[in-house]
Protein backbone atom coordinates (compact mmCIF):
# COMPACT_ATOMS: atom_id res chain seq x y z
CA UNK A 1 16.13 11.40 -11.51
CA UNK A 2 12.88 10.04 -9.53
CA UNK A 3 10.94 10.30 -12.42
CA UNK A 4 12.95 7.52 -14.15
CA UNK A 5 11.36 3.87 -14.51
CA UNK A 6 12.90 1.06 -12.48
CA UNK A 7 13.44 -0.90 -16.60
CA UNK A 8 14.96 2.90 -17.25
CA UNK A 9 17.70 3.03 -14.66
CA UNK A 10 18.35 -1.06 -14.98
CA UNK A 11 18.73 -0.24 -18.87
CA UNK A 12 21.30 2.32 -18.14
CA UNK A 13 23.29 0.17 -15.62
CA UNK A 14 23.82 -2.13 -18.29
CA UNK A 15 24.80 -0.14 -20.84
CA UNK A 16 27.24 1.93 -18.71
CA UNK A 17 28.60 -1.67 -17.37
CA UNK A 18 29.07 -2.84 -20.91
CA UNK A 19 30.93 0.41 -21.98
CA UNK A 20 33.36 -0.13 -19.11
CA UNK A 21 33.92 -3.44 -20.36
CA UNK A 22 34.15 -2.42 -23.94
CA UNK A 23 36.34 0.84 -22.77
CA UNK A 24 38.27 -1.18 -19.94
CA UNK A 25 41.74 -0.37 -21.26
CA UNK A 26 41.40 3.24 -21.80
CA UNK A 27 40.01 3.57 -18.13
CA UNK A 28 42.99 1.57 -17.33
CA UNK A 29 45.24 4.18 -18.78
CA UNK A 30 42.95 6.93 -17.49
CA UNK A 31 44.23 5.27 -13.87
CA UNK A 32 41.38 3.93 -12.88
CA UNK A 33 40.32 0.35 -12.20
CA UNK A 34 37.08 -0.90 -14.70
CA UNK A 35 36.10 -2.95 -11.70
CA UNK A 36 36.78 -1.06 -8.92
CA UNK A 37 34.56 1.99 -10.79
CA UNK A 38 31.56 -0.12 -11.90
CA UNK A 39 31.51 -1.63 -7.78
CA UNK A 40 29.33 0.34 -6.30
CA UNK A 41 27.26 1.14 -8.99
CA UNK A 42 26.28 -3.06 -9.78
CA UNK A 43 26.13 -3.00 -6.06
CA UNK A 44 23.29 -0.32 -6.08
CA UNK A 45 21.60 -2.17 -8.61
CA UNK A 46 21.36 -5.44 -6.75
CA UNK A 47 20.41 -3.39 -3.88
CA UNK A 48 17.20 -1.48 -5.62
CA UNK A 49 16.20 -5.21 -7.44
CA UNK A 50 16.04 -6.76 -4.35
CA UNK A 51 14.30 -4.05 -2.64
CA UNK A 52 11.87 -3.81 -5.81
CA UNK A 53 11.07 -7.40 -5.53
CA UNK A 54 10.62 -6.57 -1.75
CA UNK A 55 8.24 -3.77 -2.31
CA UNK A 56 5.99 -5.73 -5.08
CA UNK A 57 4.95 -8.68 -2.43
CA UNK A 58 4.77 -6.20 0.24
CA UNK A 59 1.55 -4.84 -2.83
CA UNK A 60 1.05 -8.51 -2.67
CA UNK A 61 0.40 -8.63 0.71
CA UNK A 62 -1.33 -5.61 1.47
CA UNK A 63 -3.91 -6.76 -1.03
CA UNK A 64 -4.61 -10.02 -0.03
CA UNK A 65 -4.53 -8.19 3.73
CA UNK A 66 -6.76 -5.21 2.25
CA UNK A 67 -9.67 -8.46 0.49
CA UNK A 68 -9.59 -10.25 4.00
CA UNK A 69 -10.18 -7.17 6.05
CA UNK A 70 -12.79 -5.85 3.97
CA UNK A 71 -14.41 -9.82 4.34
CA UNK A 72 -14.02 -9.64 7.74
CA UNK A 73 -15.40 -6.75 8.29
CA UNK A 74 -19.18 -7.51 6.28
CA UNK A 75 -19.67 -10.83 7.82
CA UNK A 76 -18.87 -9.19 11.13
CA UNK A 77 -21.90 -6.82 10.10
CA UNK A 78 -23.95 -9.68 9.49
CA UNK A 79 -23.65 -11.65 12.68
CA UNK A 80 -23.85 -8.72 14.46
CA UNK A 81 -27.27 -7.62 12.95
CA UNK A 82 -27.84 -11.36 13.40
CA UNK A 83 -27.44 -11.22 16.89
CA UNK A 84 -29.68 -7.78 17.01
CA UNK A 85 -32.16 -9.57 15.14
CA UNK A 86 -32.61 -12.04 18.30
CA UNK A 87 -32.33 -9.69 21.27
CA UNK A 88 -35.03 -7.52 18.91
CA UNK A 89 -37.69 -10.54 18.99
CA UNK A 90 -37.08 -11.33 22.48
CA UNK A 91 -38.04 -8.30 23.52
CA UNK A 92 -40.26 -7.29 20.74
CA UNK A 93 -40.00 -4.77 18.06
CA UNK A 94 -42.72 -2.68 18.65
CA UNK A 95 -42.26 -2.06 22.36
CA UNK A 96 -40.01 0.86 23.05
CA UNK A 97 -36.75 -1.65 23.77
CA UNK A 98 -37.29 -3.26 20.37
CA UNK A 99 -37.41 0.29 18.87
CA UNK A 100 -34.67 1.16 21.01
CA UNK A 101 -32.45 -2.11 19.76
CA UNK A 102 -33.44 -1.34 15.92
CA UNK A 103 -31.79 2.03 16.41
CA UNK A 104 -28.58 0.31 16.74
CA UNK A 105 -28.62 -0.40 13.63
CA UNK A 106 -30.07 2.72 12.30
CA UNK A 107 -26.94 4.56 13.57
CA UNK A 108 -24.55 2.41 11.74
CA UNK A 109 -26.44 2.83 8.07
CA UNK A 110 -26.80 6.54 8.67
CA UNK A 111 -23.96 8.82 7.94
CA UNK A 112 -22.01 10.37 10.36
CA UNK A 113 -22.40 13.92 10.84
CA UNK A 114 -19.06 15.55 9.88
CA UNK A 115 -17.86 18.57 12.06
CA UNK A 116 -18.40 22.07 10.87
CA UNK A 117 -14.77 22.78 9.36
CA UNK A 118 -13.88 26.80 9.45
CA UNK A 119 -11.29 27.53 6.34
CA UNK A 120 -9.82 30.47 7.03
CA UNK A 121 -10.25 33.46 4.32
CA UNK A 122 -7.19 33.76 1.83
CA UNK A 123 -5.83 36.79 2.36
């Protein structure tokens, strides 16, 4: 069942609505109400469109969110090696606090070293 499509299980609704309609007076005679048994399910429906619709601008979002963080996060680079720049020539870059400043930004370019991980041996 979760591997149907969202245009799958609307498809289905509507023909299983449409045979209720079509088969109203047998269900009738069956004892059971067209309306009353199709409830819940068009309820469902409107319940997983409108959570679908939901879900897509929450994408939407999350995108747009995803574009300004990324943004953000390179011109925050930039000023900040800016500002390293300056503090660099004031104290000048071949004294051992101008080395010291440029390592800064040495760090931050360089990989981090990633922890030894042990994996245990399949047994």
């Amino acid at each position: 069942m979760v591997g149907f499509g969202h245009a799958q299980i609307l498809g289905m609704v509507e023909d299983v609505g449409k045979a209720a309609e079509k088969e109203a007076e047998a269900i009738r005679k069956a004892g059971t109400d067209p309306e009353k048994l199709t409830a819940p399910m068009l309820a469902l429906r409107d319940q997983m469109v409108a959570l679908n619709a939901q879900q897509e601008d929450l994408k939407r979002q999350l995108k747009r969110t995803t574009d300004l963080y990324v943004a953000t996060k390179r011109r925050l680079y930039n000023v900040t090696s800016g500002v390293l720049d300056v503090e660099v020539a004031a104290v000048g870059k071949n004294g051992p606090s101008g080395r010291n400043l440029q390592r800064l930004r040495s760090r931050v370019r360089r990989p981090m070293k990633r922890a030894a991980v042990e994996v245990p041996a399949v047994r």
